[in-house]
C-alpha atoms as a PDB file:
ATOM      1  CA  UNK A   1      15.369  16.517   4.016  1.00  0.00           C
ATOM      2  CA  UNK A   2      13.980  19.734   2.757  1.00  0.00           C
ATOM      3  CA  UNK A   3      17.036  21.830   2.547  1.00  0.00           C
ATOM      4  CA  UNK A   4      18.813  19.440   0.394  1.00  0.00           C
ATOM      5  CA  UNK A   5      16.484  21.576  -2.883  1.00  0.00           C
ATOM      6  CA  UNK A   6      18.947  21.110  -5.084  1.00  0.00           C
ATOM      7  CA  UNK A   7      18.929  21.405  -9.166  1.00  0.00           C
ATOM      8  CA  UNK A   8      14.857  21.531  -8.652  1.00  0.00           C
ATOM      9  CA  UNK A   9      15.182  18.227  -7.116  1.00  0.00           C
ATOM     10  CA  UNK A  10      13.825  17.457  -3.712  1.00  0.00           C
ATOM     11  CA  UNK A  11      15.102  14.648  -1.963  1.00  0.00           C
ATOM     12  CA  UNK A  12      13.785  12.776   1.051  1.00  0.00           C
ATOM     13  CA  UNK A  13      15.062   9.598   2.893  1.00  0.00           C
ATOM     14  CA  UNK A  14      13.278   6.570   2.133  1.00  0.00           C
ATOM     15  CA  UNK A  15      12.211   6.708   6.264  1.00  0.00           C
ATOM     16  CA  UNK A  16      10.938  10.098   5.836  1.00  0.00           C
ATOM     17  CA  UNK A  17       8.975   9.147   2.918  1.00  0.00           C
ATOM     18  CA  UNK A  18       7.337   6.040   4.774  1.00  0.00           C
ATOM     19  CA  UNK A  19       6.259   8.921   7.509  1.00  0.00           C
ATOM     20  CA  UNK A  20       4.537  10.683   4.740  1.00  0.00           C
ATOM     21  CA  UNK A  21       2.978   8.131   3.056  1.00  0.00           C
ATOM     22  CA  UNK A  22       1.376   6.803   6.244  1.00  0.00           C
ATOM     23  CA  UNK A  23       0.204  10.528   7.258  1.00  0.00           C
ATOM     24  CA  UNK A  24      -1.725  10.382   3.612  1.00  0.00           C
ATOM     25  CA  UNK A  25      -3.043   7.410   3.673  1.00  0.00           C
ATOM     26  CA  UNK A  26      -3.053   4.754   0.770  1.00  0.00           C
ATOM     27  CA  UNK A  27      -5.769   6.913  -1.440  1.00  0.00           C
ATOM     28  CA  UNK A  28      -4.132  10.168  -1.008  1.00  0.00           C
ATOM     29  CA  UNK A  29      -1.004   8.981  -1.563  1.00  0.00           C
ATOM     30  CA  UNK A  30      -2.081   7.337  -4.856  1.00  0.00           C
ATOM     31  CA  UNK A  31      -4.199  10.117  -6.386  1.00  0.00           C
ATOM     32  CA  UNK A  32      -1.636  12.992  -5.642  1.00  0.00           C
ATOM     33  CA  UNK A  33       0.975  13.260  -8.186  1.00  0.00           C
ATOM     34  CA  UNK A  34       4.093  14.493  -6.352  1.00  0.00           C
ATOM     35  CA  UNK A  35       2.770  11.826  -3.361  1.00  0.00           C
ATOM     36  CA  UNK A  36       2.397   8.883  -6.220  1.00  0.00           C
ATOM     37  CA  UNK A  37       5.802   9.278  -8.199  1.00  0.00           C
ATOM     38  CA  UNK A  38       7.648   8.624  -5.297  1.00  0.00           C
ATOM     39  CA  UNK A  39       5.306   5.325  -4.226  1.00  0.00           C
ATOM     40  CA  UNK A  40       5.444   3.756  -7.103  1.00  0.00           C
ATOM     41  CA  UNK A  41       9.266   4.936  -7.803  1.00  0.00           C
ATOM     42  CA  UNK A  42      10.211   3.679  -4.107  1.00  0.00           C
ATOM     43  CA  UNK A  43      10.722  -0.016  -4.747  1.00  0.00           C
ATOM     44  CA  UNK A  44      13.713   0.707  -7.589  1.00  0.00           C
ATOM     45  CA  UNK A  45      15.300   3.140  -4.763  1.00  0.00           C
ATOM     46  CA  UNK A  46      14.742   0.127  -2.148  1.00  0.00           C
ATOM     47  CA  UNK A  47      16.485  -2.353  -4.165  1.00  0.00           C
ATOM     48  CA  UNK A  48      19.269  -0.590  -4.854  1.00  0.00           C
ATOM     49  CA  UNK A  49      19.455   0.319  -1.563  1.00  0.00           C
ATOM     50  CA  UNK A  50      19.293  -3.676  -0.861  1.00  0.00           C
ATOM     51  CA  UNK A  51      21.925  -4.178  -3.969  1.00  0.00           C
ATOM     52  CA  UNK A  52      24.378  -1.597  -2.417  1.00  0.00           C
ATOM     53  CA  UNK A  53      24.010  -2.450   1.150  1.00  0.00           C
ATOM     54  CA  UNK A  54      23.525   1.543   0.926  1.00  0.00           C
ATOM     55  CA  UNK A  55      20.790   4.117   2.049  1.00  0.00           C
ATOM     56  CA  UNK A  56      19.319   5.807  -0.912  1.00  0.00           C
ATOM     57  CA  UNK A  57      17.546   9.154  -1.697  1.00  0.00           C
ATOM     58  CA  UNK A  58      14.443   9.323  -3.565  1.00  0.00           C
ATOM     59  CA  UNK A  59      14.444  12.990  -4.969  1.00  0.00           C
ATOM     60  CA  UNK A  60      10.902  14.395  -7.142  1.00  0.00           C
ATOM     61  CA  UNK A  61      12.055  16.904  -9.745  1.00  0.00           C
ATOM     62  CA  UNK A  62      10.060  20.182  -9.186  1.00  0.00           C
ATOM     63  CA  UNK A  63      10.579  21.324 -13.262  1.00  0.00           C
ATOM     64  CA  UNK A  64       7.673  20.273 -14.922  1.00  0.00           C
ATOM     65  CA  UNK A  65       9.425  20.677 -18.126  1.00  0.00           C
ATOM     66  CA  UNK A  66      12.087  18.285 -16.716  1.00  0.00           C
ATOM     67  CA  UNK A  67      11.746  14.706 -18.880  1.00  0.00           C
ATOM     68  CA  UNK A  68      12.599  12.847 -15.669  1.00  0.00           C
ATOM     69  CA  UNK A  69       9.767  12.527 -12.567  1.00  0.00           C
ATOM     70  CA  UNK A  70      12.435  11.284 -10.170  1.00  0.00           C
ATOM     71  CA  UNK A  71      16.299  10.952  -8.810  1.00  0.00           C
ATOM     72  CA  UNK A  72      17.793   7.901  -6.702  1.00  0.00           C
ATOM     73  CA  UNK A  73      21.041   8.820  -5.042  1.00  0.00           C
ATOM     74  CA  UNK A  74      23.226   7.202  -2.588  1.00  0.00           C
ATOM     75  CA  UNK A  75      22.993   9.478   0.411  1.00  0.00           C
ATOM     76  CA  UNK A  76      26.057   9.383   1.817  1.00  0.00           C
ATOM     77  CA  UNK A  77      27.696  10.560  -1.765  1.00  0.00           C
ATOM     78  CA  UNK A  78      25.219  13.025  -2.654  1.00  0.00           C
ATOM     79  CA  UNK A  79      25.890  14.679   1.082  1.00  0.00           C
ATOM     80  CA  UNK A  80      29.475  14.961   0.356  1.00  0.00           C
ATOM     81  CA  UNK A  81      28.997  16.924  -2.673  1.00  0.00           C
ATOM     82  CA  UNK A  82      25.599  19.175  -1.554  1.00  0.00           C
ATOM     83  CA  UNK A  83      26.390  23.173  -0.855  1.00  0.00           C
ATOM     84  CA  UNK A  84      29.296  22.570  -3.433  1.00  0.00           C
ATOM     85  CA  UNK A  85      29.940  23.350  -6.908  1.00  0.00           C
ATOM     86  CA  UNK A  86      30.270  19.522  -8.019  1.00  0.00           C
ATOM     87  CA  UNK A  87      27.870  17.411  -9.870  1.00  0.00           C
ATOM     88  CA  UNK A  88      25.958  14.697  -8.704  1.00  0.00           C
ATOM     89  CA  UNK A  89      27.751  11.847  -8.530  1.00  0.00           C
ATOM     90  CA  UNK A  90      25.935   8.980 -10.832  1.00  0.00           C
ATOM     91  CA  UNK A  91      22.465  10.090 -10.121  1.00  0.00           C
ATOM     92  CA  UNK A  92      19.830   7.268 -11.324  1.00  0.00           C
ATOM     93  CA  UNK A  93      17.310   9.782 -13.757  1.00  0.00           C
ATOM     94  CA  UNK A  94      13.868   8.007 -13.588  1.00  0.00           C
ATOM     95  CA  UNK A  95      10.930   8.610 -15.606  1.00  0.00           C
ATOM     96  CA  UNK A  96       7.583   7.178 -14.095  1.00  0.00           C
ATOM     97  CA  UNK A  97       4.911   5.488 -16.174  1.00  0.00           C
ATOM     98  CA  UNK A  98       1.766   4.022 -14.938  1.00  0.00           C
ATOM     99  CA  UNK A  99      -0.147   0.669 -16.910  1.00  0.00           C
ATOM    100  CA  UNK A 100      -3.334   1.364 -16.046  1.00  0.00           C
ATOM    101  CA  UNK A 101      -6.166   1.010 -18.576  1.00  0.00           C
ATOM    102  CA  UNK A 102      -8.732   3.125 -18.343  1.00  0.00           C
ATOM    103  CA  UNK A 103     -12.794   1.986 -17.600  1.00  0.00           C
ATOM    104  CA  UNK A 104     -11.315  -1.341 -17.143  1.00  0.00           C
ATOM    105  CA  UNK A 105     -13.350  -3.758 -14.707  1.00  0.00           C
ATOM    106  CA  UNK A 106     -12.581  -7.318 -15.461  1.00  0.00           C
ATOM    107  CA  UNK A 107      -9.321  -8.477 -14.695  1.00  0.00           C
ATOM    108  CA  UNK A 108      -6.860  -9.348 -18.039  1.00  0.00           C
ATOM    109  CA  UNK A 109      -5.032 -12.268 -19.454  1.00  0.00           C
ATOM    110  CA  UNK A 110      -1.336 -11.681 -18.865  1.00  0.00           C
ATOM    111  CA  UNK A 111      -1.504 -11.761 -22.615  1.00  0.00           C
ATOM    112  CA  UNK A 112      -3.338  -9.184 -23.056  1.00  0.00           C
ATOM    113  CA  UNK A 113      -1.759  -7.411 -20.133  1.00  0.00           C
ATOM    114  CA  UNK A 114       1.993  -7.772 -21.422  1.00  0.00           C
ATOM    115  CA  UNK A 115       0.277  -5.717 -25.073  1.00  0.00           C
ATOM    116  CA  UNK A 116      -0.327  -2.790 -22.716  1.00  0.00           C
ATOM    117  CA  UNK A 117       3.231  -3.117 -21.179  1.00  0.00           C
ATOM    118  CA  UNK A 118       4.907  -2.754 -24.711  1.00  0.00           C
ATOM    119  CA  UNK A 119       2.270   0.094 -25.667  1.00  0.00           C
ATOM    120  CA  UNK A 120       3.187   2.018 -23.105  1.00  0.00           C
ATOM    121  CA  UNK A 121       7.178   1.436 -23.742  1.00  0.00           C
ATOM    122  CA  UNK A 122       6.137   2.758 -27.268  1.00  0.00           C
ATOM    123  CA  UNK A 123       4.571   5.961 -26.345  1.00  0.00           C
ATOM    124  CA  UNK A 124       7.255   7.039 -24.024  1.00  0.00           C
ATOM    125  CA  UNK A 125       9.976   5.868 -26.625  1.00  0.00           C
ATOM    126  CA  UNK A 126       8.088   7.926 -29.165  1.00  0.00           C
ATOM    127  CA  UNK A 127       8.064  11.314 -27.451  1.00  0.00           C
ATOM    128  CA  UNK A 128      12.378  11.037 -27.071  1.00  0.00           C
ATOM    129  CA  UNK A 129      12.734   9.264 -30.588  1.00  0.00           C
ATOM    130  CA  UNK A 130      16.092   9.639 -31.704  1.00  0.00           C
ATOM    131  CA  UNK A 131      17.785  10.620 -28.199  1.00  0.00           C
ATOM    132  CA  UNK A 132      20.743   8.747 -26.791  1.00  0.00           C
ATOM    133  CA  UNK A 133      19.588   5.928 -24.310  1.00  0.00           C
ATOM    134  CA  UNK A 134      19.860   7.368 -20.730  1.00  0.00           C
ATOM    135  CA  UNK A 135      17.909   6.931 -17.635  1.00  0.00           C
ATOM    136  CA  UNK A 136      15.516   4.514 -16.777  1.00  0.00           C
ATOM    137  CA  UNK A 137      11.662   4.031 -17.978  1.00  0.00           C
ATOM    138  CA  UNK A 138      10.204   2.811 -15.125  1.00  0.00           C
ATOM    139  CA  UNK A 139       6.937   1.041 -15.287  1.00  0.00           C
ATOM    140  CA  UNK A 140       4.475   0.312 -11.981  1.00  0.00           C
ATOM    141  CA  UNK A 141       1.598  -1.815 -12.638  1.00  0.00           C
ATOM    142  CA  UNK A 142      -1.926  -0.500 -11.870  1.00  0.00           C
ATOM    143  CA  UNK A 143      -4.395  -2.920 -13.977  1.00  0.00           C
ATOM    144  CA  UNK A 144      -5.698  -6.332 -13.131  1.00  0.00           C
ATOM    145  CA  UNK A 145      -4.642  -9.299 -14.515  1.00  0.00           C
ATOM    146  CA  UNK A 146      -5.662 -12.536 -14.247  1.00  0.00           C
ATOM    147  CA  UNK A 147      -2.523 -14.354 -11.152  1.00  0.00           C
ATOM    148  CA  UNK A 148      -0.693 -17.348 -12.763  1.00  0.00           C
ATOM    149  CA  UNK A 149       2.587 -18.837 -10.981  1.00  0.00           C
ATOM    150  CA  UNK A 150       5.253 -16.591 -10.979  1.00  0.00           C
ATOM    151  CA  UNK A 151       7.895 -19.052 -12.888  1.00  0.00           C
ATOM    152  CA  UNK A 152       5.271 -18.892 -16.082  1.00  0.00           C
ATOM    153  CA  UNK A 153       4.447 -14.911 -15.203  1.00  0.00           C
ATOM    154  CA  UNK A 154       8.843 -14.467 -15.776  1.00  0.00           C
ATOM    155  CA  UNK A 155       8.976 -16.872 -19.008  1.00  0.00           C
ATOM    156  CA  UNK A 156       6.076 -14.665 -20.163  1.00  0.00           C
ATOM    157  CA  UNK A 157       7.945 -11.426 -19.689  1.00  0.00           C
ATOM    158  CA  UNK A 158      10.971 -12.280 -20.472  1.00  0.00           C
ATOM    159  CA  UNK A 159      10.027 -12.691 -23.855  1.00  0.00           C
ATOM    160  CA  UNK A 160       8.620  -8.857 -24.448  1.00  0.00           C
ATOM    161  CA  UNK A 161      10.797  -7.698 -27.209  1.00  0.00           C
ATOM    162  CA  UNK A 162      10.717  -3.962 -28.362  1.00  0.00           C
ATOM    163  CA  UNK A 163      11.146  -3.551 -32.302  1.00  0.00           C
ATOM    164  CA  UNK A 164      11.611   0.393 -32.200  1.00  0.00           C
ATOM    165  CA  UNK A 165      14.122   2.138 -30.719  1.00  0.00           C
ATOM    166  CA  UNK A 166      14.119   2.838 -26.843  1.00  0.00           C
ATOM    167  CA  UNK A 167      15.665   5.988 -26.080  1.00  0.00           C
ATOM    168  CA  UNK A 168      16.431   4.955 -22.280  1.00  0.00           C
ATOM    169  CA  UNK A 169      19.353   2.395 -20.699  1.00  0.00           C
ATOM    170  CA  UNK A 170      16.288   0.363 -18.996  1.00  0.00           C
ATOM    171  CA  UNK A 171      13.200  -0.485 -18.817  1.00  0.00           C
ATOM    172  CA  UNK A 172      12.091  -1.940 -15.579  1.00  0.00           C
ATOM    173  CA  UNK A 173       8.388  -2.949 -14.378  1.00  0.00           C
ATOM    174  CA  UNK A 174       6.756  -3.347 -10.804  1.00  0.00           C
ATOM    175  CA  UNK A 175       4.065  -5.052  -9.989  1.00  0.00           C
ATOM    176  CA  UNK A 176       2.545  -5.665  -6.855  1.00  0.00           C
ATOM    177  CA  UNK A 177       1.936  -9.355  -6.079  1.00  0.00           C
ATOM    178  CA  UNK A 178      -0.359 -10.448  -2.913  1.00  0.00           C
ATOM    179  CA  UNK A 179       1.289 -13.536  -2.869  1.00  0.00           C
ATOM    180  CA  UNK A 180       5.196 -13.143  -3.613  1.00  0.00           C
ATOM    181  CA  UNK A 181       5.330  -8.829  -2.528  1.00  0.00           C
ATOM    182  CA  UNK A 182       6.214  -6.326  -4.435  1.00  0.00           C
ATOM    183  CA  UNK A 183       8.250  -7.543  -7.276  1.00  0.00           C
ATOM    184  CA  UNK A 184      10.502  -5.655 -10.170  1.00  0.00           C
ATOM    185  CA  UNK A 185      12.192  -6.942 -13.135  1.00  0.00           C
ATOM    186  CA  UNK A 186      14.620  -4.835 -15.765  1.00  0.00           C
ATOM    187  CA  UNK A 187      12.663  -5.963 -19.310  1.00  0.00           C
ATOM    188  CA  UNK A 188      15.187  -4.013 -21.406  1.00  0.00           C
ATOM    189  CA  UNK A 189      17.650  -3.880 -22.962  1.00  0.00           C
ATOM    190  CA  UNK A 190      17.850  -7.586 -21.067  1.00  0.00           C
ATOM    191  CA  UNK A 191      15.337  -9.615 -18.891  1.00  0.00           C
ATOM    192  CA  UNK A 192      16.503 -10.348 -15.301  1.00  0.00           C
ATOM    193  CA  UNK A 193      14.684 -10.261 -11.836  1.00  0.00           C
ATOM    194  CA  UNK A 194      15.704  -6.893  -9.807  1.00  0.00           C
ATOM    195  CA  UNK A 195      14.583  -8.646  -6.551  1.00  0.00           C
ATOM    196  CA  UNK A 196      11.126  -8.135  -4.311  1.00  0.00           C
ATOM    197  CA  UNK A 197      10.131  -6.203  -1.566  1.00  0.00           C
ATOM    198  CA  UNK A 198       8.359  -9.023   1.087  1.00  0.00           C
ATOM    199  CA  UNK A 199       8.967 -10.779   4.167  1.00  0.00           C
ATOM    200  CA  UNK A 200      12.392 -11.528   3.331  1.00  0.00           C
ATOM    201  CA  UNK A 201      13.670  -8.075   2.462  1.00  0.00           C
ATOM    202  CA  UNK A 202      12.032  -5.958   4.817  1.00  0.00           C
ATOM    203  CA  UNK A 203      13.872  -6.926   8.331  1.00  0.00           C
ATOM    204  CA  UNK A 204      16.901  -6.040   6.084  1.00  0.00           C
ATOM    205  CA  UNK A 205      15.214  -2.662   4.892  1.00  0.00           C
ATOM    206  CA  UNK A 206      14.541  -2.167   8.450  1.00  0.00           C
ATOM    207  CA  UNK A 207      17.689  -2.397   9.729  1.00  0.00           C
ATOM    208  CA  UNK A 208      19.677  -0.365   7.265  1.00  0.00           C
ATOM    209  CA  UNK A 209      17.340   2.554   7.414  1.00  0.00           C
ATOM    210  CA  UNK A 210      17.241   2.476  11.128  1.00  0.00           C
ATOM    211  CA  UNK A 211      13.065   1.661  11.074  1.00  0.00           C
ATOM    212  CA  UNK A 212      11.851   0.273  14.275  1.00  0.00           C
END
């Protein structure tokens, strides 16, 4: 929806998204930056879309400045307020970071794994130290590690504690699962399962975004 520019924000629909992530292709889509903040932002916009029984936008903020990479926004809200001079209605600010560990070639212990989660929590918490929590950290898995079952992966996670100050409301964490789909949990400021993205979900997906 490219006239709907809007406070450096570009939003698309989630369906015209999936048309240009497909036109891409998977290694495009993941190398490009603009291409790979939505991706790997998609599955929060999805679930609330799920959560609200709702179709969501996905906007990229075009201000590199800007401390957030992406906006989520009910659509039919947003629409009702665009070419006025009113605010976004509670917009969903999302800033994007990746785990991925660099030169890495063996696959980790969820362990060792869950260290680099909380390291890169710090960092981002570091750069905003001292700000109000707002927004969402938002955390999509790119590194190996080694599968266990996904009850002992959630105690596991559940117990990542933070002992500095996070300067955003949540942190949540994707990670894609060949087994179970592609799953997302809120680790802070409490632990609890956002939902998946697999067989289940996506007739549902499919029918409220009109996908054939």
């Amino acid at each position: 929806m490219s006239d709907k520019n809007w406070y450096d924000i570009k939003f698309f629909t989630l369906k015209e998204l999936a048309t240009m992530f497909k036109s891409a292709g998977l290694e495009k889509t993941t190398s490009d930056e603009f291409l790979s903040e939505l991706l790997f932002t998609s599955p929060l916009a999805l679930r609330e879309s799920l959560a609200r029984g709702k179709k969501m936008l996905l906007g990229k903020v075009m201000e590199q400045a800007n401390p957030w990479d992406v906006v989520i926004h009910e659509e039919e809200q947003l629409l009702a307020v665009h070419g006025t001079s009113k605010p976004m209605p509670d917009p969903l600010f999302v800033q994007l970071k990746e785990i991925y560990v660099h030169g890495q070639s063996d696959a980790l212990v969820v362990g060792k794994w869950l260290e680099h989660v909380q390291d890169t929590v710090k960092k981002a918490s570091d750069k905003y130290k001292g700000r109000e929590p707002i927004g969402i950290l938002h955390l999509y898995n790119r590194t190996l590690f080694n599968p266990v079952d996904l009850k002992t992966f959630e105690e596991q996670l559940a117990k990542v504690m933070f002992d500095f100050p996070v300067p955003f409301k949540q942190v949540t964490v994707t990670v894609d699962s060949k087994d179970s789909g592609i799953l997302t949990w809120q680790i802070h400021p409490l632990f609890h399962a956002i939902g998946g993205l697999g067989s289940h979900e996506i007739p549902k997906l499919k029918e409220l975004f009109g996908f054939e």
